[in-house]
Protein backbone atom coordinates (compact mmCIF):
# COMPACT_ATOMS: atom_id res chain seq x y z
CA UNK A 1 12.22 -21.98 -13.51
CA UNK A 2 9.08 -20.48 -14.66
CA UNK A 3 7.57 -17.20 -13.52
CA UNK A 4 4.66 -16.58 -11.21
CA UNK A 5 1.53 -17.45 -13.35
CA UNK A 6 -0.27 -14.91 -10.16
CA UNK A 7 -0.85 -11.43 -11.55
CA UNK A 8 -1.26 -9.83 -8.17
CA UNK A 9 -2.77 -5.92 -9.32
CA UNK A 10 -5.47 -8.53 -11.80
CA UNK A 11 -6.05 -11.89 -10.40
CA UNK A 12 -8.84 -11.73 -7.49
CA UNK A 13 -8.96 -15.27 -5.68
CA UNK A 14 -11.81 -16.67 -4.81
CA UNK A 15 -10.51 -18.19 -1.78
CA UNK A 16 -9.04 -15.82 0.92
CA UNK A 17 -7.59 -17.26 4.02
CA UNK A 18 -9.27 -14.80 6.99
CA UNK A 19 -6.51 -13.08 8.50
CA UNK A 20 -8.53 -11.37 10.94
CA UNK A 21 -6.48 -11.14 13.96
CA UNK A 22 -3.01 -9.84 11.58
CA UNK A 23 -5.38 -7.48 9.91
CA UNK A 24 -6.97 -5.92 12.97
CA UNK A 25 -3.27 -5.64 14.11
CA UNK A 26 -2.17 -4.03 10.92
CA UNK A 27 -5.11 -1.50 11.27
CA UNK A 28 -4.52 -0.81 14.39
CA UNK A 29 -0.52 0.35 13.63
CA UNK A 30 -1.91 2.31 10.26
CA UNK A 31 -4.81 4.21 12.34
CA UNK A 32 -2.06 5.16 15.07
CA UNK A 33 -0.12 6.86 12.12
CA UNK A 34 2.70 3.82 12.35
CA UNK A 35 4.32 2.52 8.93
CA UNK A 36 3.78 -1.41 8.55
CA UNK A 37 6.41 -3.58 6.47
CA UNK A 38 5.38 -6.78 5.33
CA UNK A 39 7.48 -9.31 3.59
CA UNK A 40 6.68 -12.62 2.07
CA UNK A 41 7.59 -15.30 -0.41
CA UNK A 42 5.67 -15.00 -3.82
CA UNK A 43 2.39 -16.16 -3.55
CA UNK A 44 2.15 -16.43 0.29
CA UNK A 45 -0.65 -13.98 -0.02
CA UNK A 46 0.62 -10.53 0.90
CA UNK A 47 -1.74 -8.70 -2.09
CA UNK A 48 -4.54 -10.47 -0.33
CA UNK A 49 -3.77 -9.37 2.92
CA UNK A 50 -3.20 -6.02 1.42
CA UNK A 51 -6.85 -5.88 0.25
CA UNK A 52 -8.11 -6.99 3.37
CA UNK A 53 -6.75 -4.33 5.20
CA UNK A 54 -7.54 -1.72 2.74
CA UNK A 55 -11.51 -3.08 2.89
CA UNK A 56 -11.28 -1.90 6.16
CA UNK A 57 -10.65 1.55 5.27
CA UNK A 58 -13.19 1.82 2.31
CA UNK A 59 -16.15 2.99 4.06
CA UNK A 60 -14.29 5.78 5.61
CA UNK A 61 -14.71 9.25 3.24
CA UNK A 62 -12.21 10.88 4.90
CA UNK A 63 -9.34 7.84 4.89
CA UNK A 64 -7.51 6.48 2.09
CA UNK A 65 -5.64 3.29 1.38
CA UNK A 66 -3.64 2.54 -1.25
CA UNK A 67 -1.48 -0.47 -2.54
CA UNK A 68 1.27 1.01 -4.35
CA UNK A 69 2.93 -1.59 -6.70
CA UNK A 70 6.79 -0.35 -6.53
CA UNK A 71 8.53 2.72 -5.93
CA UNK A 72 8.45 5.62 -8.91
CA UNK A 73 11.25 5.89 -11.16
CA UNK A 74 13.26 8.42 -9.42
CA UNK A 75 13.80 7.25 -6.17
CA UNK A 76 13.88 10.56 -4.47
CA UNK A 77 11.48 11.31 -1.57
CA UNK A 78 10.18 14.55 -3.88
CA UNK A 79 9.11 11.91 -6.51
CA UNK A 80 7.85 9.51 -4.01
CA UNK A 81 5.57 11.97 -1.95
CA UNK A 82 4.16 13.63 -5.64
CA UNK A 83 3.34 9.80 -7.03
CA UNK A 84 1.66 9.58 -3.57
CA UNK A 85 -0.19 12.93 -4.42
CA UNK A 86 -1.05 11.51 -7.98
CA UNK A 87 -2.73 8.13 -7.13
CA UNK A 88 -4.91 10.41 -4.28
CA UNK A 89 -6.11 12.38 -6.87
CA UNK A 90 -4.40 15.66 -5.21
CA UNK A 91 -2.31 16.83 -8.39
CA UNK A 92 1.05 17.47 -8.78
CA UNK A 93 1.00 20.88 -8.64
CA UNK A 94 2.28 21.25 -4.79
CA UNK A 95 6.04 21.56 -4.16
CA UNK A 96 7.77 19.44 -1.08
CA UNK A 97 10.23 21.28 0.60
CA UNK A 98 12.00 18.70 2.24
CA UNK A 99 14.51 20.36 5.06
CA UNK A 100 18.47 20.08 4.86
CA UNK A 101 20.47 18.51 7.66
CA UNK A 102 22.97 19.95 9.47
């Protein structure tokens, strides 16, 4: 079987199916500080939609959204919340506490 020939963090298609309705709805959960999983095929268009909902965010100084390709290395919530940290721009020079249970 051969691979993918779509190279989703270079290829920019021309043609985007609008989404409008999903995207607003995505938005929506993201502004009210809700975490949105979305799962697809390859090549159903979930990069796309990605970017469409991250276009919504781009004229907002204060608000950031990124597309983060895959989880880091070490799969630790330290090393997730510092790569986080990284692609912001805000360093890696904080350290995360994260709390024990009891």
């Amino acid at each position: 079987m051969a691979g993918n020939p779509y190279r989703w963090q270079h290829d920019q298609p021309a043609h985007l199916v609008e989404r409008k309705e999903l995207v607003g709805e995505i938005e929506g959960a993201l502004r009210r500080g809700l975490a949105v999983k979305l799962v697809g095929g390859r090549g159903m268009g979930k990069s796309v939609l990605l970017r469409q909902v991250q276009s919504r965010f781009a004229d907002e100084p204060d608000t950031r959204a990124l597309i983060v390709p895959g989880p880091p290395e070490e799969g630790t919530l330290v090393a997730c919340v510092q790569d986080i940290a990284f692609r912001l721009s805000l360093g890696t020079h904080f350290v995360v506490q994260i709390p024990k249970r009891s």
